[in-house]
Protein backbone atom coordinates (compact mmCIF):
# COMPACT_ATOMS: atom_id res chain seq x y z
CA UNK A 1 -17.91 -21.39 65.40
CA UNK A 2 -20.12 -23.93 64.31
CA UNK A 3 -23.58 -22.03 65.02
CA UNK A 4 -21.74 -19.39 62.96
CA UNK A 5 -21.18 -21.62 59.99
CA UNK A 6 -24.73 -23.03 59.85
CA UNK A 7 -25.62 -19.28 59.43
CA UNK A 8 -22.76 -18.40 56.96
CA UNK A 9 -24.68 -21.31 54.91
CA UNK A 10 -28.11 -19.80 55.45
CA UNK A 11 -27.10 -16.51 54.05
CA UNK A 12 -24.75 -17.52 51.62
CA UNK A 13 -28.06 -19.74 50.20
CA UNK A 14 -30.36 -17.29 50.49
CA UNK A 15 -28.70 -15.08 48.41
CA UNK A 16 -28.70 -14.28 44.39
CA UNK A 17 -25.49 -14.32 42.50
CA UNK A 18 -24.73 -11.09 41.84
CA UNK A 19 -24.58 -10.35 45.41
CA UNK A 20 -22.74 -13.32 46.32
CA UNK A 21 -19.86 -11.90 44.17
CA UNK A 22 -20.00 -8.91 46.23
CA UNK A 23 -19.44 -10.58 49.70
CA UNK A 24 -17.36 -13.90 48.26
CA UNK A 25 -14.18 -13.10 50.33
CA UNK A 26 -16.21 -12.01 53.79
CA UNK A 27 -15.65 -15.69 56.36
CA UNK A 28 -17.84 -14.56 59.27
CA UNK A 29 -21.56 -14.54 59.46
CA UNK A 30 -21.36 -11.36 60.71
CA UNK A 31 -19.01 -9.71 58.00
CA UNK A 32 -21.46 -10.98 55.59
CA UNK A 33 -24.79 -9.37 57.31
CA UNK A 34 -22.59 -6.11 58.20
CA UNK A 35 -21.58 -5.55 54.13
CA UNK A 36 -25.30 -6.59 53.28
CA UNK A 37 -26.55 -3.95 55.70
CA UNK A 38 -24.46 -1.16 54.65
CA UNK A 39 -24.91 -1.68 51.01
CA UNK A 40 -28.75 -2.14 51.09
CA UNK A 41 -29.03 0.52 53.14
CA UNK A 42 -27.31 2.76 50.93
CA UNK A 43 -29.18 1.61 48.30
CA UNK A 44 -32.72 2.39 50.16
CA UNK A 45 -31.30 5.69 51.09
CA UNK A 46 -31.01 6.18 47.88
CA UNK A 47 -34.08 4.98 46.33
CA UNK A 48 -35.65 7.13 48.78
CA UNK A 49 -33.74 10.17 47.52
CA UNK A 50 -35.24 9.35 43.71
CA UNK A 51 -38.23 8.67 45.42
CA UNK A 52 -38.73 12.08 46.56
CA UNK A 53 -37.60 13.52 43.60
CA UNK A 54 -40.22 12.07 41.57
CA UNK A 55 -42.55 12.82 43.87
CA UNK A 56 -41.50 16.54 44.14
CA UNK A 57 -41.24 16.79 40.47
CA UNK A 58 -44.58 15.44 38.68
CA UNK A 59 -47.09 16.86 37.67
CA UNK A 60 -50.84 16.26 36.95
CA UNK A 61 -51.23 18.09 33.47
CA UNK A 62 -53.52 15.94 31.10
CA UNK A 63 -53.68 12.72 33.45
CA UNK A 64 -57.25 12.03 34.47
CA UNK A 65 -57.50 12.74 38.54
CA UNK A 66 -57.79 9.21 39.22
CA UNK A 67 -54.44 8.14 37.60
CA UNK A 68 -52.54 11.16 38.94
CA UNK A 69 -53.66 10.32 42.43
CA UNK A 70 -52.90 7.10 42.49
CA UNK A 71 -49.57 7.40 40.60
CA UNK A 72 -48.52 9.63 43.76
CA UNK A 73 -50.05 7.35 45.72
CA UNK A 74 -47.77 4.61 44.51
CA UNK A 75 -44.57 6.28 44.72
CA UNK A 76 -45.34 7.70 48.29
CA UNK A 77 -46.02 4.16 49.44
CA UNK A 78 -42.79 2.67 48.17
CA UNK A 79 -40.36 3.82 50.87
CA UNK A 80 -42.73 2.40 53.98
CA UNK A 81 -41.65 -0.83 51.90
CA UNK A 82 -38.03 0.08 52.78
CA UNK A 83 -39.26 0.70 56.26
CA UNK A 84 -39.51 4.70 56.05
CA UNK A 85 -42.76 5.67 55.52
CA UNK A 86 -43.81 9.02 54.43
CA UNK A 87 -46.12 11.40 56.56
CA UNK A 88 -49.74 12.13 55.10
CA UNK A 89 -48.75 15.16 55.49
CA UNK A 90 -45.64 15.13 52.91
CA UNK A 91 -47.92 12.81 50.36
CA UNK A 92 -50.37 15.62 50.28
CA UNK A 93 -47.56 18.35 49.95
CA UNK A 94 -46.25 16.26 46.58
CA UNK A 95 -50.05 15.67 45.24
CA UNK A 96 -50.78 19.38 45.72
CA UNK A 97 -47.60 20.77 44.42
CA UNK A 98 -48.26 19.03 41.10
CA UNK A 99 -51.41 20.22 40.33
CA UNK A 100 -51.99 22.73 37.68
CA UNK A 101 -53.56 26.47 38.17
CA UNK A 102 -57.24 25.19 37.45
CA UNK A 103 -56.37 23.59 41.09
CA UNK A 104 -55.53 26.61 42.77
CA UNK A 105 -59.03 27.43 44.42
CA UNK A 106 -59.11 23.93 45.91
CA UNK A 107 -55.47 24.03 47.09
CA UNK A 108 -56.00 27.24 48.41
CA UNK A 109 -59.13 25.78 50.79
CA UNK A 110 -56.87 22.92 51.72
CA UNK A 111 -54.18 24.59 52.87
CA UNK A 112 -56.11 26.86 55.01
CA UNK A 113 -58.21 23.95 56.48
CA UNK A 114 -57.64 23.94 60.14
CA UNK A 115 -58.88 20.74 60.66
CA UNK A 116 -56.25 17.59 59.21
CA UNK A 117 -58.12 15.74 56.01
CA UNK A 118 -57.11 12.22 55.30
CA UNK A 119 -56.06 10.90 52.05
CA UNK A 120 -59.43 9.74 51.12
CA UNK A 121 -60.95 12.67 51.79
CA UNK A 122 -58.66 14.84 49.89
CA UNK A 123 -59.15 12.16 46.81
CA UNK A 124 -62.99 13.11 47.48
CA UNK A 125 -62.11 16.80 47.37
CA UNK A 126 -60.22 16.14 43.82
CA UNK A 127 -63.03 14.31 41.89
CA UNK A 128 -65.37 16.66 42.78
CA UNK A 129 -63.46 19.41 42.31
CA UNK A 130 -62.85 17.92 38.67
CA UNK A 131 -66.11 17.03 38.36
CA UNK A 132 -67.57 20.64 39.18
CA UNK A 133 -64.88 22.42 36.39
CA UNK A 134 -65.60 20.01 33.99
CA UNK A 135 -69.70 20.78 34.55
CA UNK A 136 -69.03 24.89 34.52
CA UNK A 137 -66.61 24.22 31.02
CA UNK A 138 -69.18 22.38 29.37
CA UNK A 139 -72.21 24.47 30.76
CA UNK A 140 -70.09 28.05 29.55
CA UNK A 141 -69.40 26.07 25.83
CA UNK A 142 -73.15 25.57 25.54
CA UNK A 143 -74.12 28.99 26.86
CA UNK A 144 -71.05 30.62 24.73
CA UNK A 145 -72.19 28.70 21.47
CA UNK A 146 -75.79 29.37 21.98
CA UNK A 147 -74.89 33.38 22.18
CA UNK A 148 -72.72 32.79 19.15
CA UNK A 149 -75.81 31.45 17.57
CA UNK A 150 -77.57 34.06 18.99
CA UNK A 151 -75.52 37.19 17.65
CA UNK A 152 -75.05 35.77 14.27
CA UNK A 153 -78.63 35.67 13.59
CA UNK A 154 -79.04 39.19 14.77
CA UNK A 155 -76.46 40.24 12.63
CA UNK A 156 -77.97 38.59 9.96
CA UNK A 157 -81.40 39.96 9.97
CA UNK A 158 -80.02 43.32 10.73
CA UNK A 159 -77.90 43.33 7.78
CA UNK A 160 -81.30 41.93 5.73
CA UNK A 161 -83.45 44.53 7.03
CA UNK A 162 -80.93 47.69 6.43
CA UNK A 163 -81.91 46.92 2.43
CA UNK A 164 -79.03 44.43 2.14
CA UNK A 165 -79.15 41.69 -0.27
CA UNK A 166 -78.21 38.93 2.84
CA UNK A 167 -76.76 36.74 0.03
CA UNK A 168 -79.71 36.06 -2.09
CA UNK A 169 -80.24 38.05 -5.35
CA UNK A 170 -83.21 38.89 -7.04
CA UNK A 171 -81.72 40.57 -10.33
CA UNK A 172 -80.35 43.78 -10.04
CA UNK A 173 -82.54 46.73 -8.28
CA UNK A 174 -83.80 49.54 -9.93
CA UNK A 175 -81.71 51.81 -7.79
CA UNK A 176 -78.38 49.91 -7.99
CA UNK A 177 -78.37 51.29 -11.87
CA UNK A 178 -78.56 54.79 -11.86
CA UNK A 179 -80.01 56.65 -15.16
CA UNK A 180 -78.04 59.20 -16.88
């Protein structure tokens, strides 16, 4: 009875005062562990439950690879702190799941991988990924200006050479004033 008070104290100590008001009538060591065990575990189970909800629900959109990554990262790592960790294989399931259709070729060759990737190597897989779209984008902006440029000035000088004025005027022409 004695050993049990000494770790009544302990706990009671130990603990903050909003959940001392929760177990203030409990006189056993054990009553007090028991309650604190069933409410923190239905707390985790819980936190787990938003957890996964997050993590099922975001999305990349305009975040920058890194960030989105990372952001999964974070959340997926928070239950293992509540001593259920998540599989690599359900982290990957949430970071592919929120990425947007530009993705789809790369999540595509992931998913049919028969070999397992790690973590790393599907943050590898991401940059470069990004990294290769954002190179075609800006290499198909300079080629579609350039033809832009390109057809314009065609135009122009085709409009110049079929006797068009082509915005500059000399005076009028003899043939824009027909004689009567």
């Amino acid at each position: 009875m004695q050993q049990d008070q000494m770790v009544l104290n302990a706990l009671l100590a130990s603990l903050s005062e909003e959940i001392l008001s929760q177990i203030l009538f409990l006189t056993t060591s054990h009553e007090v562990w028991s309650s604190l065990e069933q409410s923190f575990s239905s707390r985790s189970r819980a936190r787990i439950i938003q957890l996964k909800i997050q993590l099922s629900t975001i999305q990349k959109k305009e975040i920058p690879v890194p960030d989105y990554f990372q952001k999964v990262k974070n959340l997926a790592d928070t239950p293992a702190a509540i001593g259920q960790p998540l599989q690599d294989d359900e982290v990957f399931t949430y970071i592919l799941a929120g990425l947007g259709s530009e993705f789809v070729p790369l999540v595509t060759s992931i998913n049919t991988r028969t070999d397992p990737i790690s973590l790393t190597d599907l943050y590898a897989h991401l940059l470069s990924y990004k990294t290769r779209l954002e190179h075609n984008n800006t290499v198909f902006k300079m080629t579609s200006n350039n033809t832009y440029r390109s057809n314009k000035g065609e135009r122009s000088s085709s409009s110049c050479s079929s006797g068009h004025s082509c915005g500059r005027s000399n005076g009028p022409r003899s043939d824009d004033n027909p004689r009567y």
